[in-house]
N, C-alpha and C. Protein backbone atom coordinates (compact mmCIF):
# COMPACT_ATOMS: atom_id res chain seq x y z
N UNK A 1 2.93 -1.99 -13.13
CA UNK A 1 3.20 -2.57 -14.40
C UNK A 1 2.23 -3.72 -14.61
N UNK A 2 1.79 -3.67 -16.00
CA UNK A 2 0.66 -4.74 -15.95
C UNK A 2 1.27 -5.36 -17.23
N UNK A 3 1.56 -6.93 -17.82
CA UNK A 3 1.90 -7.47 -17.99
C UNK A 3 0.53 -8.97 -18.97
N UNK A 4 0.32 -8.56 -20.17
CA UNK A 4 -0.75 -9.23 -20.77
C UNK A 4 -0.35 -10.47 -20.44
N UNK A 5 0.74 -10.60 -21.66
CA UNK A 5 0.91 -12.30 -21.90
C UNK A 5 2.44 -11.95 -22.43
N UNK A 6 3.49 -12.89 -21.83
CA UNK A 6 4.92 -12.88 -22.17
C UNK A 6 5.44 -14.60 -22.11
N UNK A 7 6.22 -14.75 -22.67
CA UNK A 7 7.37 -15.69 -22.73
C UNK A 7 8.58 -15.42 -21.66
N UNK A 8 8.50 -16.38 -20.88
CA UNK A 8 9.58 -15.82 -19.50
C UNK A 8 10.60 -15.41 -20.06
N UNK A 9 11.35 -16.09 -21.22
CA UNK A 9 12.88 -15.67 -22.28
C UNK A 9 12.82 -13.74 -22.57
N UNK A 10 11.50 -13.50 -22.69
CA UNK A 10 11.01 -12.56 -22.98
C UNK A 10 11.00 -11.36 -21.91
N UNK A 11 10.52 -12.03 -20.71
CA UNK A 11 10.30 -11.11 -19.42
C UNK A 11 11.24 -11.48 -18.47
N UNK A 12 12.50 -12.02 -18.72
CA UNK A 12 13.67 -12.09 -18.12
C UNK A 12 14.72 -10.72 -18.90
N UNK A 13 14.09 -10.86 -20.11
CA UNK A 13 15.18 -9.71 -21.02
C UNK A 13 14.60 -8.75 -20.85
N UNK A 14 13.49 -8.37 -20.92
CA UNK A 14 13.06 -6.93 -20.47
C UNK A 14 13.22 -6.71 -19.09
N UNK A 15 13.26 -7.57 -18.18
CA UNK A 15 14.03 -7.44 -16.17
C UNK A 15 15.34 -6.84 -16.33
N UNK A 16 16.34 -7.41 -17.86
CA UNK A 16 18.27 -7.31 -17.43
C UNK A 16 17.84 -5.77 -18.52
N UNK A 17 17.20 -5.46 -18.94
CA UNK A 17 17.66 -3.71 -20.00
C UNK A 17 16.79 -3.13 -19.43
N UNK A 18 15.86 -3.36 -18.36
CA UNK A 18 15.26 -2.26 -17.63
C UNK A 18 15.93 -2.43 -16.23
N UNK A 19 17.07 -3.02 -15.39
CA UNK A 19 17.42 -3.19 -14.34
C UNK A 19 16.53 -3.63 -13.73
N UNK A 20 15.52 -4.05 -13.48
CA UNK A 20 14.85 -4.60 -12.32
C UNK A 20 15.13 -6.01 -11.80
N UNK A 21 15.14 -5.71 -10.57
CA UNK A 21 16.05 -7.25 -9.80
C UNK A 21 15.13 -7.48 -9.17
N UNK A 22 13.90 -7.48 -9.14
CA UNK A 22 13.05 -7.66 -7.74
C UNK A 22 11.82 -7.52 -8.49
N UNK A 23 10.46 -8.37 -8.06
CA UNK A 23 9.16 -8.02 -8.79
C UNK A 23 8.82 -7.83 -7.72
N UNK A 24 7.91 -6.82 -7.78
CA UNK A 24 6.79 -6.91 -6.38
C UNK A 24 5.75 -8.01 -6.14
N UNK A 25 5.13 -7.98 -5.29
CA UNK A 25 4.14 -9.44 -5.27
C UNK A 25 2.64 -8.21 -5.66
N UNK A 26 2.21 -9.06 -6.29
CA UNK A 26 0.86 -7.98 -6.47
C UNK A 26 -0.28 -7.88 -5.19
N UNK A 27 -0.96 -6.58 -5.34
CA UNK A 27 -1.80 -6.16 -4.19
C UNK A 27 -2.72 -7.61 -3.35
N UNK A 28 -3.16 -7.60 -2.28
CA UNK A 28 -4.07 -8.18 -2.24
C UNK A 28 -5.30 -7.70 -0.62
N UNK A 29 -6.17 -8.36 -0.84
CA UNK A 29 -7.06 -7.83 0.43
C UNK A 29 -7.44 -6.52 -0.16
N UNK A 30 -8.07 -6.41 -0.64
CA UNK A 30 -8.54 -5.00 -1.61
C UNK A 30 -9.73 -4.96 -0.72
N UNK A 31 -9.67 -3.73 0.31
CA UNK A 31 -11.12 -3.29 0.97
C UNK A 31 -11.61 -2.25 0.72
N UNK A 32 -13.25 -1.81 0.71
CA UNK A 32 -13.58 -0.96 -0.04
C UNK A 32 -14.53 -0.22 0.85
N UNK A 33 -14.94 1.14 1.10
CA UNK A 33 -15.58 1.08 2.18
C UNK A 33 -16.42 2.98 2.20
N UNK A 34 -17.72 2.70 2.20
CA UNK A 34 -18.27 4.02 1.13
C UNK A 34 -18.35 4.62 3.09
N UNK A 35 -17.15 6.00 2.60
CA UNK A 35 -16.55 6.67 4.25
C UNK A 35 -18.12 8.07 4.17
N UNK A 36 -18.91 8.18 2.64
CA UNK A 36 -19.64 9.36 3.03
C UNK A 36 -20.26 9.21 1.61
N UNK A 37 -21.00 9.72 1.20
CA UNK A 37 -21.47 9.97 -0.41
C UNK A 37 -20.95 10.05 -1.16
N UNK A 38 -19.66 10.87 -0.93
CA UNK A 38 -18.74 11.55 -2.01
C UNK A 38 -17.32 10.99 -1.66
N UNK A 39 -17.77 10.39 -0.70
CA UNK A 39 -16.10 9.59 -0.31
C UNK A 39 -15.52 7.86 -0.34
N UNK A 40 -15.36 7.40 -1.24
CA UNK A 40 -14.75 5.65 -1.29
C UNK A 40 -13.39 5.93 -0.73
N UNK A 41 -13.45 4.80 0.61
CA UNK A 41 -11.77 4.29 0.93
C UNK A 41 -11.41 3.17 0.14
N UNK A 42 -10.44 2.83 -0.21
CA UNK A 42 -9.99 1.89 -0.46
C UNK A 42 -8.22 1.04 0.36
N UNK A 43 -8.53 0.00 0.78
CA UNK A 43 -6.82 -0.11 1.30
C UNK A 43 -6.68 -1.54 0.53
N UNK A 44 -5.22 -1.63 1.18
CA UNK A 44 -5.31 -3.50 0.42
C UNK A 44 -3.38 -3.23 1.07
N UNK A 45 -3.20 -4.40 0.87
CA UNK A 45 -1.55 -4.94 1.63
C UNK A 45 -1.09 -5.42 -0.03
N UNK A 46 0.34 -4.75 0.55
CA UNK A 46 1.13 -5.14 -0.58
C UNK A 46 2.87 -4.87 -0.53
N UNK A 47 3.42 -4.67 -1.02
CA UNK A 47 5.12 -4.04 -0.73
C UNK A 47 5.26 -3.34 -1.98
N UNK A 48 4.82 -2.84 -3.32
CA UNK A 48 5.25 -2.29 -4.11
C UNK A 48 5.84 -1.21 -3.66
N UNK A 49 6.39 -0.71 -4.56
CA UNK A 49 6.76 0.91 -4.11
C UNK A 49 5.41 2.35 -4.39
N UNK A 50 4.87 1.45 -5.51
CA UNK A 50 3.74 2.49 -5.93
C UNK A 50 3.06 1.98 -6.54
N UNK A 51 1.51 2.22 -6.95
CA UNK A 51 -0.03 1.32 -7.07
C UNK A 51 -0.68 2.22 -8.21
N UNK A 52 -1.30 2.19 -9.38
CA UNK A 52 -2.09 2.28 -9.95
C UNK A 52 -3.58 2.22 -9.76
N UNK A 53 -4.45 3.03 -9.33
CA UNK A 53 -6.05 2.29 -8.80
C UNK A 53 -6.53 2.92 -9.67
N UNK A 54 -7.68 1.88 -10.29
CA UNK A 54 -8.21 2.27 -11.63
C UNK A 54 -9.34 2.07 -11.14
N UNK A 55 -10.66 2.60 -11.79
CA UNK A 55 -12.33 2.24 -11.44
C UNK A 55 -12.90 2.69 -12.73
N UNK A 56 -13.98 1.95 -12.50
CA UNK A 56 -15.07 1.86 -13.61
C UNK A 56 -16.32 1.54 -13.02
N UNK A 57 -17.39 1.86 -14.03
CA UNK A 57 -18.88 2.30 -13.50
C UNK A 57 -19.20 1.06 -14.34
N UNK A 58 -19.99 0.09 -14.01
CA UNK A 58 -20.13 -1.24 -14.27
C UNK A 58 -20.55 -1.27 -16.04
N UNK A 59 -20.35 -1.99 -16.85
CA UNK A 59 -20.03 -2.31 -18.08
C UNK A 59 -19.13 -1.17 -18.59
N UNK A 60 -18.62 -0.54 -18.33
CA UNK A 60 -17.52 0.22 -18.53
C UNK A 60 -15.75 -0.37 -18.60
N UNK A 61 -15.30 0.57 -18.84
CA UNK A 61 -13.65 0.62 -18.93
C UNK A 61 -13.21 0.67 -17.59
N UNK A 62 -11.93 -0.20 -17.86
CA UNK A 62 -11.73 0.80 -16.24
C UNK A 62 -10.25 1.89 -16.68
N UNK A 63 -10.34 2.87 -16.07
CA UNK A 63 -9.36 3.73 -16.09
C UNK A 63 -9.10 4.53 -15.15
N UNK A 64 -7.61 4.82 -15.21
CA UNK A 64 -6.61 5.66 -13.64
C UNK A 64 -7.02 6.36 -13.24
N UNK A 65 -7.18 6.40 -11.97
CA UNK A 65 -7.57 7.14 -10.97
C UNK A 65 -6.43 7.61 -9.76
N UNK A 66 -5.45 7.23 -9.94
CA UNK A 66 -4.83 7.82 -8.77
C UNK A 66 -3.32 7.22 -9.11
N UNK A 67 -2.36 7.46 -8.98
CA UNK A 67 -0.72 7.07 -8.61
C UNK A 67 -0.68 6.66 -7.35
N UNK A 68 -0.83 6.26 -6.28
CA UNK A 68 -0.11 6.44 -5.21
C UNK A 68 1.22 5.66 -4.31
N UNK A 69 1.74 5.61 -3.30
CA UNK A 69 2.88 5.32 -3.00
C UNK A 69 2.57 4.10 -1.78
N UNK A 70 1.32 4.36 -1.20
CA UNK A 70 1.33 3.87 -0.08
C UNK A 70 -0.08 2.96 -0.55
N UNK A 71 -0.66 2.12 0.53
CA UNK A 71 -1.73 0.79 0.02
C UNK A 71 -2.89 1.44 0.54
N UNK A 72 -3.38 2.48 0.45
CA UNK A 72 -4.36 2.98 0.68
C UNK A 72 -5.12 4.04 -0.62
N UNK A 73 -6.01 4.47 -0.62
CA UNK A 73 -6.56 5.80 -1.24
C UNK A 73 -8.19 6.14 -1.40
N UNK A 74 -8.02 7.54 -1.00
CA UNK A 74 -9.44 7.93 -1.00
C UNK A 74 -9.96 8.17 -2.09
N UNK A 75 -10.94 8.20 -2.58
CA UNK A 75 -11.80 8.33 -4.15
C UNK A 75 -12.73 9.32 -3.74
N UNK A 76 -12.37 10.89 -3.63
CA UNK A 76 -13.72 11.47 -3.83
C UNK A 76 -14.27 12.22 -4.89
N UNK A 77 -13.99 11.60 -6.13
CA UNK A 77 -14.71 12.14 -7.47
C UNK A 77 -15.66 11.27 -7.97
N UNK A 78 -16.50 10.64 -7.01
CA UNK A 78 -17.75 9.54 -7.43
C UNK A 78 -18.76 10.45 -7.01
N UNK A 79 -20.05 9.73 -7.98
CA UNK A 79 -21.16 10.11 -7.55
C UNK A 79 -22.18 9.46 -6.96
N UNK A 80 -22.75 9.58 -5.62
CA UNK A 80 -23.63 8.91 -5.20
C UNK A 80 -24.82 7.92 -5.40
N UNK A 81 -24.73 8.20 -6.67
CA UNK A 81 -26.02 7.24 -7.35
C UNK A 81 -25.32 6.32 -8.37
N UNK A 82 -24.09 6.04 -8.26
CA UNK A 82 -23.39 4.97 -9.48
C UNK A 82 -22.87 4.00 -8.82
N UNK A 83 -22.65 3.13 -9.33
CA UNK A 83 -21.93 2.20 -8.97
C UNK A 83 -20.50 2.29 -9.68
N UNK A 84 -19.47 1.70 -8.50
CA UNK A 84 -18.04 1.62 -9.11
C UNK A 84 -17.65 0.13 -8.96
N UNK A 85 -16.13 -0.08 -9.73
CA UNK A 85 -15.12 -1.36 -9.07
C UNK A 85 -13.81 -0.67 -9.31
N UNK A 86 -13.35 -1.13 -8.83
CA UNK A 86 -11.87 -0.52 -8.53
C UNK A 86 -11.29 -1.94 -8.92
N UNK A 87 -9.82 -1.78 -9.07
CA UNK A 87 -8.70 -2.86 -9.20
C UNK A 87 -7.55 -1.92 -9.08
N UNK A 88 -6.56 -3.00 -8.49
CA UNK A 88 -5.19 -1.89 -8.16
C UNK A 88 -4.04 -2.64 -8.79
């Protein structure tokens, strides 16, 4: 969940009509690590239950790349001659 700009009055009432009792702490230690040409690791520590990893090719957008559950993920739909950034 990504979260622009709120009024806590605001993001306390959307916590009690969506049930959520608990925020996660957001990712951190984001490591990045080119495993082959066609292969980016990425890990990072966190406790969510599940992560969003988005990338973009520099002056670009960034957009989803993966759901996953656990603080890790492999990226092998890059191409060797681009540059990426990721954020999770």
């Amino acid at each position: 969940m990504r979260i622009k700009a709120c009024s806590l009055d605001k993001l306390l009432l959307f916590a009690a009509v969506t049930g959520i009792s608990a925020w996660a702490q957001a990712p951190t230690g984001l490591s990045v690590k080119a495993a082959s040409n066609k292969k980016i690791d990425l890990a990072w520590s966190g406790t969510a239950a599940g992560y969003t990893v988005q990338r973009r090719t520099l002056g670009g957008s960034y957009g989803n790349v993966a759901t996953v559950t656990t603080a890790a993920y492999s990226d092998t739909a890059i191409d060797a001659y681009t540059t990426y950034q990721y954020q999770i």
